[in-house]
Protein backbone atom coordinates (compact mmCIF):
# COMPACT_ATOMS: atom_id res chain seq x y z
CA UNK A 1 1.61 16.14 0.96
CA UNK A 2 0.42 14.17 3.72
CA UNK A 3 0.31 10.85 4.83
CA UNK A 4 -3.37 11.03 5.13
CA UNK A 5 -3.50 12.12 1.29
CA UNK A 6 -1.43 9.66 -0.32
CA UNK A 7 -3.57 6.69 1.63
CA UNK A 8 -6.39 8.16 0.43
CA UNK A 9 -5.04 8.42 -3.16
CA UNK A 10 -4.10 4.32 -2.91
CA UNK A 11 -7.82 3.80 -1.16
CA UNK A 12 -9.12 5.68 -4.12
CA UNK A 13 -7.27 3.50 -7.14
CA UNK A 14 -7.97 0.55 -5.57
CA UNK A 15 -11.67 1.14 -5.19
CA UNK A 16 -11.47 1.63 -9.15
CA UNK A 17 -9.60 -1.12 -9.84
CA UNK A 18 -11.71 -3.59 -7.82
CA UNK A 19 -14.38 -1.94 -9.37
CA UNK A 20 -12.96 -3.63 -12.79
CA UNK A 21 -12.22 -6.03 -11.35
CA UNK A 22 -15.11 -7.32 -9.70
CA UNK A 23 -16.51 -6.85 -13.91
CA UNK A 24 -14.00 -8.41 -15.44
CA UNK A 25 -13.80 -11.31 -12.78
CA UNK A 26 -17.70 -11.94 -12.88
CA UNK A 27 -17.38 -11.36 -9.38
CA UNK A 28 -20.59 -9.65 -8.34
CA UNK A 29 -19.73 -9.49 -4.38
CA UNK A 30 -16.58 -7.48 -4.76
CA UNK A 31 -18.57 -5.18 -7.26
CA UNK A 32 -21.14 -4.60 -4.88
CA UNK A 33 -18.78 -3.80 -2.04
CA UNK A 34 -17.33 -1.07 -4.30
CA UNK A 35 -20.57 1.17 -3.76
CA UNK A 36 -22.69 3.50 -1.68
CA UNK A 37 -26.11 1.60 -0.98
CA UNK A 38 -27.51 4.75 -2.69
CA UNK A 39 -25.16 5.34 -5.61
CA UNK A 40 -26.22 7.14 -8.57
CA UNK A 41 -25.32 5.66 -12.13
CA UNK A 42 -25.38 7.59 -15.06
CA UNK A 43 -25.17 6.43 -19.02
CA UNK A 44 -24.88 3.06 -18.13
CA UNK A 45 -27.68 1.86 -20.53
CA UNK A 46 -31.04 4.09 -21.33
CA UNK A 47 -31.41 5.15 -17.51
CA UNK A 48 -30.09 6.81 -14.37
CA UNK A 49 -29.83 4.29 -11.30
CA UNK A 50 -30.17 5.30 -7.92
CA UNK A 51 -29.76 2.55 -5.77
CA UNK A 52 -26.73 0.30 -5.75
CA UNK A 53 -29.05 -3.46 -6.25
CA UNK A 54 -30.96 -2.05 -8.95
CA UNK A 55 -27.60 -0.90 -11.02
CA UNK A 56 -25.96 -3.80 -10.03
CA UNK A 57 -28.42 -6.02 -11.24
CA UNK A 58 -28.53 -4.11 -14.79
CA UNK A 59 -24.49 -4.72 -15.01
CA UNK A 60 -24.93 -8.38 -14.35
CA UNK A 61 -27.90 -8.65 -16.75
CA UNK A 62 -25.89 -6.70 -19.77
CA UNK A 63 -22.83 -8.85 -19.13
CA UNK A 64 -24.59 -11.75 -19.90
CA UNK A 65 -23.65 -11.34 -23.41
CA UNK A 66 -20.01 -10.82 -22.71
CA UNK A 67 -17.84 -14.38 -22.62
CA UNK A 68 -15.33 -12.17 -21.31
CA UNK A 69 -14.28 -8.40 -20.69
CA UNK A 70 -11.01 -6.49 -19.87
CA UNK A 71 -11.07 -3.25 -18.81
CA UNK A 72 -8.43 -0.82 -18.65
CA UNK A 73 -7.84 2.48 -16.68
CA UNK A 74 -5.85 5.22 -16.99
CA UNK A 75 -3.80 7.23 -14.23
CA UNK A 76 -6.75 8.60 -12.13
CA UNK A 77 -6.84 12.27 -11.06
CA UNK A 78 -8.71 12.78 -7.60
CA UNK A 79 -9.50 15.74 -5.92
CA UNK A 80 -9.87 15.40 -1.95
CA UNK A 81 -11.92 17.19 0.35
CA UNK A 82 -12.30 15.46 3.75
CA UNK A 83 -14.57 12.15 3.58
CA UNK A 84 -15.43 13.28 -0.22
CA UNK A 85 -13.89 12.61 -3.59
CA UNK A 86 -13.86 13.70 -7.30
CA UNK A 87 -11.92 11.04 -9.74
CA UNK A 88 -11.40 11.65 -13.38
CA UNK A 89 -10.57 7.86 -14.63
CA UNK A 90 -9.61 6.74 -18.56
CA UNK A 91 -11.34 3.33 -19.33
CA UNK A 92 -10.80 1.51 -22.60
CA UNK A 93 -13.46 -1.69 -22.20
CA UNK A 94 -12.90 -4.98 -24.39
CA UNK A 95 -16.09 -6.81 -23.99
CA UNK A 96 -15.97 -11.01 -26.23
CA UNK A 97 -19.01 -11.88 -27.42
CA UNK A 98 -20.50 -14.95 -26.15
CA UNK A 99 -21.15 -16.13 -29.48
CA UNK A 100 -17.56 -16.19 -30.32
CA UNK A 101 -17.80 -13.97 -32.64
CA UNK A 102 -15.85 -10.90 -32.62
CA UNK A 103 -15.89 -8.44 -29.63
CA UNK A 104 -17.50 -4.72 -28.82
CA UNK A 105 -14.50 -1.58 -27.02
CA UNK A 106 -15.83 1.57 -25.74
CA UNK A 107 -13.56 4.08 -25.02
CA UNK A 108 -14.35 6.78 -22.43
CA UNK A 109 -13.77 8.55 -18.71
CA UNK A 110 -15.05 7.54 -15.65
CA UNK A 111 -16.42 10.65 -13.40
CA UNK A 112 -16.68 9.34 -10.28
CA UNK A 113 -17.95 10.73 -6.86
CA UNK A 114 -16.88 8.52 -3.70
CA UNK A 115 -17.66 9.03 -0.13
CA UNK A 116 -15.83 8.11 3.08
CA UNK A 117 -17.83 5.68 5.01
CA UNK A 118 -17.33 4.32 9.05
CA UNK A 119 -13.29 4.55 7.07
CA UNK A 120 -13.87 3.30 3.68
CA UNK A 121 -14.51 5.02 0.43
CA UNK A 122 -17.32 3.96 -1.69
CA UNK A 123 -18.74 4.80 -4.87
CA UNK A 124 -21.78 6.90 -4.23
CA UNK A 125 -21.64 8.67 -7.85
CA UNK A 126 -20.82 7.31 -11.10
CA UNK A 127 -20.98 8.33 -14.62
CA UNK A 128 -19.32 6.87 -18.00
CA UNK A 129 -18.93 9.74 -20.59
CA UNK A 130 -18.50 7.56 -23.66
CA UNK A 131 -15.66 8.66 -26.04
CA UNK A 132 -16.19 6.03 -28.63
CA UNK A 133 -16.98 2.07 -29.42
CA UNK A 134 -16.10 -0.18 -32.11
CA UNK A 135 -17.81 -3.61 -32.82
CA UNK A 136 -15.53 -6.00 -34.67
């Protein structure tokens, strides 16, 4: 194993967990530094999003319902070829009502394609494959 391969394996985590992190934070400039200006989002809502400020501003927009959110990955498999990346990554999502009352959890897997960029990796693909939710 190279060195090469284990700092992209850290690069690769961390892009995911700022990724949640920019959600669960409300922090819509880290989240937008996580992608590819022309990322493609699938089965996040009724559409496919090809362009990083139009799926962006969807995220923000269903959020607004949300008081608060948590999300949680699993270990992340990644395959690596050159500047290009698969990731496989386990997400359980607790998303508090506004309202106060009670809270909505999806459970699913992140498939994630991520790109190498002037030495950074970036989202440029991303799909949620939705397992399950519960509204309590």
């Amino acid at each position: 194993m190279s060195q090469q391969y284990i700092c992209d394996r850290i690069e690769l985590q961390d892009l995911m967990l700022n990724y949640t992190a920019g959600v669960d934070e409300r922090d819509r400039s880290r989240y937008v530094a996580c992608f590819a200006d022309d990322v493609e989002a699938v089965n996040f809502g009724t559409r496919i999003y090809r362009n990083r400020d139009t799926f962006v501003d969807y995220v923000w927009s269903a959020l607004e319902k949300y008081s608060s959110s948590q999300h949680l990955l699993g270990p992340q498999f990644a395959t690596i070829d050159g500047d290009c990346a698969t990731t496989r990554s386990d997400v359980q999502a607790l998303h508090f009502f506004t309202s106060g009352e009670g809270r909505f959890t999806l459970w699913g897997t992140y498939h994630t394609n991520m790109r190498r960029f002037e030495g950074r990796w970036l989202i440029s693909r991303h799909e949620l494959r939705v397992c399950g939710t519960a509204t309590v």
